[in-house]
Protein backbone atom coordinates (compact mmCIF):
# COMPACT_ATOMS: atom_id res chain seq x y z
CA UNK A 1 0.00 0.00 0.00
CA UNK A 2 1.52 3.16 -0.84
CA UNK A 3 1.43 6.78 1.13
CA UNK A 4 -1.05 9.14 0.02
CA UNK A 5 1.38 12.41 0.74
CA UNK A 6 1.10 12.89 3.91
CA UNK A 7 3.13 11.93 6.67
CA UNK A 8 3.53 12.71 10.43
CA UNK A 9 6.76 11.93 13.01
CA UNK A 10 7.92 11.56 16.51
CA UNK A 11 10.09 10.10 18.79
CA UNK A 12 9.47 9.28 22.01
CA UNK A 13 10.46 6.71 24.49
CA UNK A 14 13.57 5.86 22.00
CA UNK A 15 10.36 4.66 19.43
CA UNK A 16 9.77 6.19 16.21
CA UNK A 17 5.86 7.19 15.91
CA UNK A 18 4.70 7.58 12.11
CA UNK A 19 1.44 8.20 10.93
CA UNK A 20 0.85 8.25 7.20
CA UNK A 21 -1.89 8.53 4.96
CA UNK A 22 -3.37 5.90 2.59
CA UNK A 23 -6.04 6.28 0.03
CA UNK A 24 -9.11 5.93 2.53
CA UNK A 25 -7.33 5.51 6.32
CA UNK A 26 -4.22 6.38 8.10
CA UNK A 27 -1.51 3.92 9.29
CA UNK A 28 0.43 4.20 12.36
CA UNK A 29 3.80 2.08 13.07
CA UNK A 30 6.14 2.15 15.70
CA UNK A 31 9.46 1.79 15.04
CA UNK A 32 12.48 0.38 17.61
CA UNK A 33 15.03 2.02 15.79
CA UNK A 34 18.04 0.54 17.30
CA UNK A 35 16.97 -3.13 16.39
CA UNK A 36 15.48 -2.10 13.25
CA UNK A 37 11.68 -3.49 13.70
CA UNK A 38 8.40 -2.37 13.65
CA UNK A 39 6.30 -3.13 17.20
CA UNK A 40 3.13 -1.77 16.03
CA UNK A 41 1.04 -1.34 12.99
CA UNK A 42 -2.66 -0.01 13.26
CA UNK A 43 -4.74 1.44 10.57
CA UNK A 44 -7.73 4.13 11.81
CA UNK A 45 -10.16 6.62 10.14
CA UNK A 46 -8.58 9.82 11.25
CA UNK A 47 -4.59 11.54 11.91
CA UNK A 48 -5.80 12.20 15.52
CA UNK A 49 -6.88 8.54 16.18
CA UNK A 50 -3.64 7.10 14.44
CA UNK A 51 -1.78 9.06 16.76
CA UNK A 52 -3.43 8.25 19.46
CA UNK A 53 -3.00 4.29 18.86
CA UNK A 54 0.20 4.26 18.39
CA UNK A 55 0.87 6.90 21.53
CA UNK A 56 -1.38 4.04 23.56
CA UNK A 57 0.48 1.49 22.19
CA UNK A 58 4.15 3.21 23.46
CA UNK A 59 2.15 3.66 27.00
CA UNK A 60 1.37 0.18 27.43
CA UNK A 61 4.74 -1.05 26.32
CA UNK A 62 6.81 1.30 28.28
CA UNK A 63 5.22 0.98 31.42
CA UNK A 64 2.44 -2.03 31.32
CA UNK A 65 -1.84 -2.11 30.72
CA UNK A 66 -2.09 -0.32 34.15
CA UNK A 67 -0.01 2.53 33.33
CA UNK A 68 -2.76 5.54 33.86
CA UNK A 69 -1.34 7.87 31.33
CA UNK A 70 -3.39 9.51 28.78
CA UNK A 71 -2.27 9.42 25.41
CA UNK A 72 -4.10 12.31 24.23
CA UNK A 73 -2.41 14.27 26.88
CA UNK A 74 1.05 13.00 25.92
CA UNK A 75 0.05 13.83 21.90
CA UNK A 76 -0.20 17.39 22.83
CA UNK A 77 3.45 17.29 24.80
CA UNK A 78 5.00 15.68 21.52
CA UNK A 79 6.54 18.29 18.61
CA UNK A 80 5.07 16.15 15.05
CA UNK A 81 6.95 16.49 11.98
CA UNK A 82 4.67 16.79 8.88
CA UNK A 83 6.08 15.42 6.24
CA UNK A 84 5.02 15.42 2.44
CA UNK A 85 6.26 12.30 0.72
């Protein structure tokens, strides 16, 4: 499936966040850089719920199911690259 043109970064947690656009969704991986895999693939409706998987995702991995973060909270603290590809 190929990107649509639009793409969105982060890092956090040492994981690469990236959200990109498809024809009729968006996709969201994380990335462990350092071993060169991807942890997480999702696909969702919407840029803001792509993010927000993937953020969740990071949350629960990092620090277990019970962590009590909110990813939309930690969305807002991160600085996305938009990216055109």
């Amino acid at each position: 499936m190929m990107c649509d043109g639009q793409r969105y970064e982060t890092e956090w947690e040492n994981l690469r966040l990236v959200i990109e656009r498809r024809s009729e969704h968006w996709q969201a991986f994380v990335y462990d850089a350092e071993k060169c895999e991807i942890l997480y693939a999702a696909e969702r409706l919407t840029a803001e719920a792509a993010k927000l998987t993937a953020l969740d995702f990071v949350l629960s991995h990092r620090y277990g199911p019970s962590h009590g973060l909110k990813p939309e909270v930690v969305a807002e603290m991160l600085v996305w690259k938009i990216l055109r590809v």
